[in-house]
N, C-alpha and C. Protein backbone atom coordinates (compact mmCIF):
# COMPACT_ATOMS: atom_id res chain seq x y z
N UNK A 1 36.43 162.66 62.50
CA UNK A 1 35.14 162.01 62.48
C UNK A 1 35.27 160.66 61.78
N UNK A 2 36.19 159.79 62.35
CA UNK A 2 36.15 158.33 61.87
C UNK A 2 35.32 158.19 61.87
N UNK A 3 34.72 157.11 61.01
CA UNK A 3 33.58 156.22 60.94
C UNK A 3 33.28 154.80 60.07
N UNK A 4 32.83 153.80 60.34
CA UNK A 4 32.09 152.87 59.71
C UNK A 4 30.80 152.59 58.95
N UNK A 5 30.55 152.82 57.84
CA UNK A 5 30.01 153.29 57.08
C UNK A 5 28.80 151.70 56.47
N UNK A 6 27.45 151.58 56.89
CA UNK A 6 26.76 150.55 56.40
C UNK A 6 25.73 151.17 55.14
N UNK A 7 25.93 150.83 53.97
CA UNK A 7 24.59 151.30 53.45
C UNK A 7 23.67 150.00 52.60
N UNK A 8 22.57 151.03 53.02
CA UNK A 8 21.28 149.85 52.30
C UNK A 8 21.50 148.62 52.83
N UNK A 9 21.47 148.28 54.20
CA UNK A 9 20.80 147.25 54.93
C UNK A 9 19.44 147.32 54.88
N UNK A 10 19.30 146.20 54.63
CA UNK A 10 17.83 146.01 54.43
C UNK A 10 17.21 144.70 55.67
N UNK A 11 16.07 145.21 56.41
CA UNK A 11 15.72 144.06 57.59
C UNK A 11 13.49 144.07 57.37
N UNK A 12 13.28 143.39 58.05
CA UNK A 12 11.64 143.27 57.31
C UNK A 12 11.44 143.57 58.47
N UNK A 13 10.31 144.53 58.80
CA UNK A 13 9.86 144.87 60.43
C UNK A 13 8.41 145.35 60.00
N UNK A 14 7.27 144.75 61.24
CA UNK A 14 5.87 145.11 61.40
C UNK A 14 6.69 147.29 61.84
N UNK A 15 5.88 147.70 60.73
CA UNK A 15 5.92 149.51 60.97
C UNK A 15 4.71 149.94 60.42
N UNK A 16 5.01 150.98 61.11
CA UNK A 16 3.32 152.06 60.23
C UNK A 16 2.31 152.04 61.54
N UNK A 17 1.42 152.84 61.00
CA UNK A 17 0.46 153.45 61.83
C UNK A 17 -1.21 152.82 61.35
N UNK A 18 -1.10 152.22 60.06
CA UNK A 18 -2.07 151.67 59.84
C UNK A 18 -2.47 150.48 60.37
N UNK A 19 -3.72 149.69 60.12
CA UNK A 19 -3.83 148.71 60.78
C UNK A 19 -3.39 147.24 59.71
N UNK A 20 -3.26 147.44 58.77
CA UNK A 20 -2.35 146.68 57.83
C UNK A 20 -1.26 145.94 58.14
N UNK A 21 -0.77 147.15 58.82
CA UNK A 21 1.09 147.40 58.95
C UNK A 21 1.45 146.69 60.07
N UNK A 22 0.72 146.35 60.90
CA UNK A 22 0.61 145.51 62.50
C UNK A 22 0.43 144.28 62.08
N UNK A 23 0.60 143.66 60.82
CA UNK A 23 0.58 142.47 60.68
C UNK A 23 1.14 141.71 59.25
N UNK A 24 1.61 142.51 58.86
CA UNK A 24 2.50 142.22 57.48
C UNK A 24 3.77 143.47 57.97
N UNK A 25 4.95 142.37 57.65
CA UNK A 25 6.09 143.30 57.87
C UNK A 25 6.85 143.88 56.37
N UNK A 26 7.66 145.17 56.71
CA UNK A 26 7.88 145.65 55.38
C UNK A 26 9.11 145.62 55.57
N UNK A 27 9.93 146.09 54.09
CA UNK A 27 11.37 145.95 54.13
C UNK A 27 11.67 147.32 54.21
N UNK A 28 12.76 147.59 54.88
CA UNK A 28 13.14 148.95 55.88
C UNK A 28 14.83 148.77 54.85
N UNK A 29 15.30 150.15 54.77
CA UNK A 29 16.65 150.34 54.04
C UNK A 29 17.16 151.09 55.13
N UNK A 30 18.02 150.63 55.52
CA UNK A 30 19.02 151.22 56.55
C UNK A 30 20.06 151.87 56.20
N UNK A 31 20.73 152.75 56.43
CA UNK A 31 21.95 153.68 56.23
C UNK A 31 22.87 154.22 57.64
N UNK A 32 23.90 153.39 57.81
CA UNK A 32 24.46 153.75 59.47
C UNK A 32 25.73 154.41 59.21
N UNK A 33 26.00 155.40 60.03
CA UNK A 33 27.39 155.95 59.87
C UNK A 33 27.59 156.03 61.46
N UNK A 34 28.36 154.83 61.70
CA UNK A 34 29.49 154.47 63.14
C UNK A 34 29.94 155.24 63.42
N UNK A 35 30.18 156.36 64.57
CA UNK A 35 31.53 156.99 65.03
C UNK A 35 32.20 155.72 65.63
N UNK A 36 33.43 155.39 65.40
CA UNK A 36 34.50 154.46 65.96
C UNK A 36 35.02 154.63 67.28
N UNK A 37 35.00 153.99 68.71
CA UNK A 37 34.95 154.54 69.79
C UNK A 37 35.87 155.01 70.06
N UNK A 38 37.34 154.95 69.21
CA UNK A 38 38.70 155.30 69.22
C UNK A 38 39.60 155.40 68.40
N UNK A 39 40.78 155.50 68.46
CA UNK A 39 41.79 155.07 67.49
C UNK A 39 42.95 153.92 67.41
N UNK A 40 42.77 153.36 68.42
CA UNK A 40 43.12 151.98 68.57
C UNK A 40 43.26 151.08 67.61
N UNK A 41 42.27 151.42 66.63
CA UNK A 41 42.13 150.16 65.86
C UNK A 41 43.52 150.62 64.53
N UNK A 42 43.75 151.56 64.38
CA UNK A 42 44.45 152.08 63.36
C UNK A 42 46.36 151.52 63.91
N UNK A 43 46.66 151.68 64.97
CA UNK A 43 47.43 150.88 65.22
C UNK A 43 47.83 149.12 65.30
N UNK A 44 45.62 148.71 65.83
CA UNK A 44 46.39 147.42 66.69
C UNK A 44 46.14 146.35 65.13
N UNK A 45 44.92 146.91 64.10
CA UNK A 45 44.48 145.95 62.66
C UNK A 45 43.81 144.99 63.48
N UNK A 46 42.97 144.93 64.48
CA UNK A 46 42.11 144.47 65.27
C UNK A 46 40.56 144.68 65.63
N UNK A 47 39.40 143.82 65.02
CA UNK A 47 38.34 144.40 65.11
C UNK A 47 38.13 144.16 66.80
N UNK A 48 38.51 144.33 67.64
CA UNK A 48 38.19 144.13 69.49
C UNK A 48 38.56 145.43 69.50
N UNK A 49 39.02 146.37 68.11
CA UNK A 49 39.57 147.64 68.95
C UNK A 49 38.28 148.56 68.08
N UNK A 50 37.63 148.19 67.65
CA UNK A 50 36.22 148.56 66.73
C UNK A 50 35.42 148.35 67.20
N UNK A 51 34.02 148.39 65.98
CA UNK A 51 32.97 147.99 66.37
C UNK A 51 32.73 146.87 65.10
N UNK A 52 32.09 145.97 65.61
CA UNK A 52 31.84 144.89 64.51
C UNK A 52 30.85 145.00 63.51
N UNK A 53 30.52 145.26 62.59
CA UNK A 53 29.52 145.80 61.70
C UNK A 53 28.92 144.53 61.64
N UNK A 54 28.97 143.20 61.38
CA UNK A 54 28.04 142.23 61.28
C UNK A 54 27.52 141.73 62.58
N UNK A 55 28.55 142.64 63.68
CA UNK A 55 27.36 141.95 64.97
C UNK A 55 26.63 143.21 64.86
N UNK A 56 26.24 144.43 64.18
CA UNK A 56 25.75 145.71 64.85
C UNK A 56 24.31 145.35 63.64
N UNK A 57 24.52 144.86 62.55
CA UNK A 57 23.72 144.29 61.60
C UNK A 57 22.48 142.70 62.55
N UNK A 58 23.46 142.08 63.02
CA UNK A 58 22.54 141.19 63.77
C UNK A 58 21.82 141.76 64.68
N UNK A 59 22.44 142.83 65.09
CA UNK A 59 21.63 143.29 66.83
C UNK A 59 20.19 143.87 66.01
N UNK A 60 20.67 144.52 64.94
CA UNK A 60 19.53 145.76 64.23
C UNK A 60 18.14 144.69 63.69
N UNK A 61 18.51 143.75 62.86
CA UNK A 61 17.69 142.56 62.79
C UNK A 61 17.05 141.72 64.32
N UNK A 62 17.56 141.65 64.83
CA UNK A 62 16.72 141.32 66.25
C UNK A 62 16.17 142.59 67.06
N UNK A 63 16.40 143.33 66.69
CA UNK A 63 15.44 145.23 67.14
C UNK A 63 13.92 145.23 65.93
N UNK A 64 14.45 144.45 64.80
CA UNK A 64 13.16 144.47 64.01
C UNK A 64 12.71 143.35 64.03
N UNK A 65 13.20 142.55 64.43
CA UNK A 65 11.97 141.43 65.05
C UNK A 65 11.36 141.42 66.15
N UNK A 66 11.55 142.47 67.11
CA UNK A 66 11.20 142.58 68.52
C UNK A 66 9.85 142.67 68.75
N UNK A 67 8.92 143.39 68.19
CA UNK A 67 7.87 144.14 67.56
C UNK A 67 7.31 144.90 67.16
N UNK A 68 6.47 145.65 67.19
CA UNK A 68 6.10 146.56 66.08
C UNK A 68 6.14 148.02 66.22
N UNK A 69 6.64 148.94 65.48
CA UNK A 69 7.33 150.10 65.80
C UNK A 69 6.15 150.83 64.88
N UNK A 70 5.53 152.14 65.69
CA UNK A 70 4.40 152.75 65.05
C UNK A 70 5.28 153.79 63.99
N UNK A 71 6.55 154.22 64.18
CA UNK A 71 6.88 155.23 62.99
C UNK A 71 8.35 154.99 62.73
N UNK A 72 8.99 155.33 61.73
CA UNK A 72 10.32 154.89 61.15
C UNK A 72 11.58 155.66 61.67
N UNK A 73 11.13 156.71 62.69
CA UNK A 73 11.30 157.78 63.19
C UNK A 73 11.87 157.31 64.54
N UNK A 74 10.76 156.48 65.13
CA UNK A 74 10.87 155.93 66.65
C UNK A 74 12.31 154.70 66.46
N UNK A 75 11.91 153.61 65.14
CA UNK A 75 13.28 152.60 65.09
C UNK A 75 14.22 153.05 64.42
N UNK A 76 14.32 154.21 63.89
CA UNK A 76 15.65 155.01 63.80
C UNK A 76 16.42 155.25 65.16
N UNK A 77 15.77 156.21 65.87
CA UNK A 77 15.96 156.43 67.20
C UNK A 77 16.70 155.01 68.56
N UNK A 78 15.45 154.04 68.03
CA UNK A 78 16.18 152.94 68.68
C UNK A 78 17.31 152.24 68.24
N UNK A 79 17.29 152.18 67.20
CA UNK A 79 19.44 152.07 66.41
C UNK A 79 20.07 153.06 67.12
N UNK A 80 20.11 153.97 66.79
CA UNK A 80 20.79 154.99 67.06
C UNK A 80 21.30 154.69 68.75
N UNK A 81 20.29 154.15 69.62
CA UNK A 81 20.98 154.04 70.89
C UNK A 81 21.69 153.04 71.05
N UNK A 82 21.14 151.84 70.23
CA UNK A 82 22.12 150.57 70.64
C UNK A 82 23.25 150.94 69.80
N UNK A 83 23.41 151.91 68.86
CA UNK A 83 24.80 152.15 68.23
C UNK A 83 26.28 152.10 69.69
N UNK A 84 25.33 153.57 70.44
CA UNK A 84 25.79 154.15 71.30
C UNK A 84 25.76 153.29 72.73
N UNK A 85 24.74 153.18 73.28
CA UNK A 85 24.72 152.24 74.72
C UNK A 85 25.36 150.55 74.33
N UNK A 86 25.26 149.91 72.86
CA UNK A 86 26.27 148.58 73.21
C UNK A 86 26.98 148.16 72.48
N UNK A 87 27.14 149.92 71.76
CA UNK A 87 28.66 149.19 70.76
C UNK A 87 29.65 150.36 70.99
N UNK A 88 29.17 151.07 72.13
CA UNK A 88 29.86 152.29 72.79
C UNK A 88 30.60 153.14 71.31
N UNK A 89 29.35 153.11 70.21
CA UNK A 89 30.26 154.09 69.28
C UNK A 89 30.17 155.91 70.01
N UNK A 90 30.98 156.87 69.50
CA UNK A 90 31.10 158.33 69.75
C UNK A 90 29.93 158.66 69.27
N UNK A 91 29.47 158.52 68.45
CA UNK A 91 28.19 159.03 67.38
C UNK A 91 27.65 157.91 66.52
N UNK A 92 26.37 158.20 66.14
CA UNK A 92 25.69 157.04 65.43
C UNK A 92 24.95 158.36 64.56
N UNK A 93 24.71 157.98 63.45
CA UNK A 93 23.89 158.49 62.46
C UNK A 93 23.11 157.55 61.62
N UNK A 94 21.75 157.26 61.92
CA UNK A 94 20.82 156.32 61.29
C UNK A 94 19.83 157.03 60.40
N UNK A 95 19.64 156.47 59.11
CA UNK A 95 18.84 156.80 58.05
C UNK A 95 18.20 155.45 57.96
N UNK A 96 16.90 155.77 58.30
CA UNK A 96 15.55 154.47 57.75
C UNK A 96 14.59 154.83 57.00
N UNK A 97 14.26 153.70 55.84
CA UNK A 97 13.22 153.97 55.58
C UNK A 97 12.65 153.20 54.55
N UNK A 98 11.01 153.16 54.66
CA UNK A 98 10.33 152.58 53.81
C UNK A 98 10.79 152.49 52.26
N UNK A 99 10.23 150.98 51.69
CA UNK A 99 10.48 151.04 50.03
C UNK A 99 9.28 150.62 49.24
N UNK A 100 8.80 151.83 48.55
CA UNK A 100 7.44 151.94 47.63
C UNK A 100 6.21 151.73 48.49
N UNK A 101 6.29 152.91 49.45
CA UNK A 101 5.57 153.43 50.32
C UNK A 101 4.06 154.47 49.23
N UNK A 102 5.14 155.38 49.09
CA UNK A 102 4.24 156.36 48.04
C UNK A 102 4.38 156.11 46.74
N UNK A 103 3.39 155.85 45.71
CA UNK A 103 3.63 155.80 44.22
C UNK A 103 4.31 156.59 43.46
N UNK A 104 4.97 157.44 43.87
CA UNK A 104 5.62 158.38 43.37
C UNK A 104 7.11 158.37 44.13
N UNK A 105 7.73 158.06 44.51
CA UNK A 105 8.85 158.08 45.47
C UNK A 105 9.60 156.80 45.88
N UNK A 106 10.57 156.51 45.46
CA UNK A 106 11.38 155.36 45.99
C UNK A 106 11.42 154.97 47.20
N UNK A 107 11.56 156.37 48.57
CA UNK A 107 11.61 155.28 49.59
C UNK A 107 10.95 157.10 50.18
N UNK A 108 10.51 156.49 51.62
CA UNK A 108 10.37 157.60 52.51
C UNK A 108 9.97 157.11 54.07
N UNK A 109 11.39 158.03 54.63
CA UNK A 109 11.71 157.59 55.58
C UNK A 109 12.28 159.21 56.34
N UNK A 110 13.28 158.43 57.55
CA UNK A 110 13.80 159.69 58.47
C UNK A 110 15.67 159.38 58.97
N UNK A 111 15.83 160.75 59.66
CA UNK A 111 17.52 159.93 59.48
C UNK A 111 17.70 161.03 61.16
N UNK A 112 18.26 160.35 61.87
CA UNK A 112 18.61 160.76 63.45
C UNK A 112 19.91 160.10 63.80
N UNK A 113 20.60 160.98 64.54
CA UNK A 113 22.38 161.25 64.95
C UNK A 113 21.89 161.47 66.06
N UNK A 114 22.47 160.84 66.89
CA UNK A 114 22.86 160.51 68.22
C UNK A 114 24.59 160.54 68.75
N UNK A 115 24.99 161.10 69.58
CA UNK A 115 26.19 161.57 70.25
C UNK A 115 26.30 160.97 71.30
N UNK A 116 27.51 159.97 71.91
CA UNK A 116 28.18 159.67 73.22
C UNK A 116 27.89 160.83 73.91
């Protein structure tokens, strides 16, 4: 279970279900664990035989600027595919989520794995 490992990316995206939230964007903490599409890379010391973590970071920032996602649940879900449909990883495992959402709780959010 190779993998590439991102934590606490942080991107600002219109979320929520309130009517607030459709127009002030919040900061989202990301947590990605890459399956690597192969083992290629362990021989060639070549990221063309990987996946690029700062282009998979740009793509995720232009997914949260796209527009507005009613639950943290749904743009988990949508990482999770572009992990898989355009960075052809084996597996994607995405953890998102709100920061100082509830007064009592640091962050609260959701986390979805997706499989080639």
């Amino acid at each position: 279970m190779d993998s590439i490992l991102v934590r606490d990316l942080r991107v600002e995206v219109l979320i929520g279900i309130h009517k607030r939230e459709r127009h002030v964007a919040q900061v989202v903490s990301i947590d990605l664990d890459i399956g690597l599409p192969g083992n290629a890379v362990f021989a060639s010391d070549r990221v063309a035989d990987t996946i690029d973590y700062e282009q998979v970071a740009l793509k995720i920032q232009a997914l949260a600027a796209s527009g507005h996602f009613k639950l943290v649940e749904t743009f988990a879900d949508r990482m999770a595919k572009l992990l898989i449909d355009e960075f052809k990883a084996r597996w994607g495992k995405v953890s998102a989520a709100k920061i100082g959402i509830l007064p009592n709780a640091k962050l609260v959010g959701g986390s979805i794995g997706r499989r080639n």
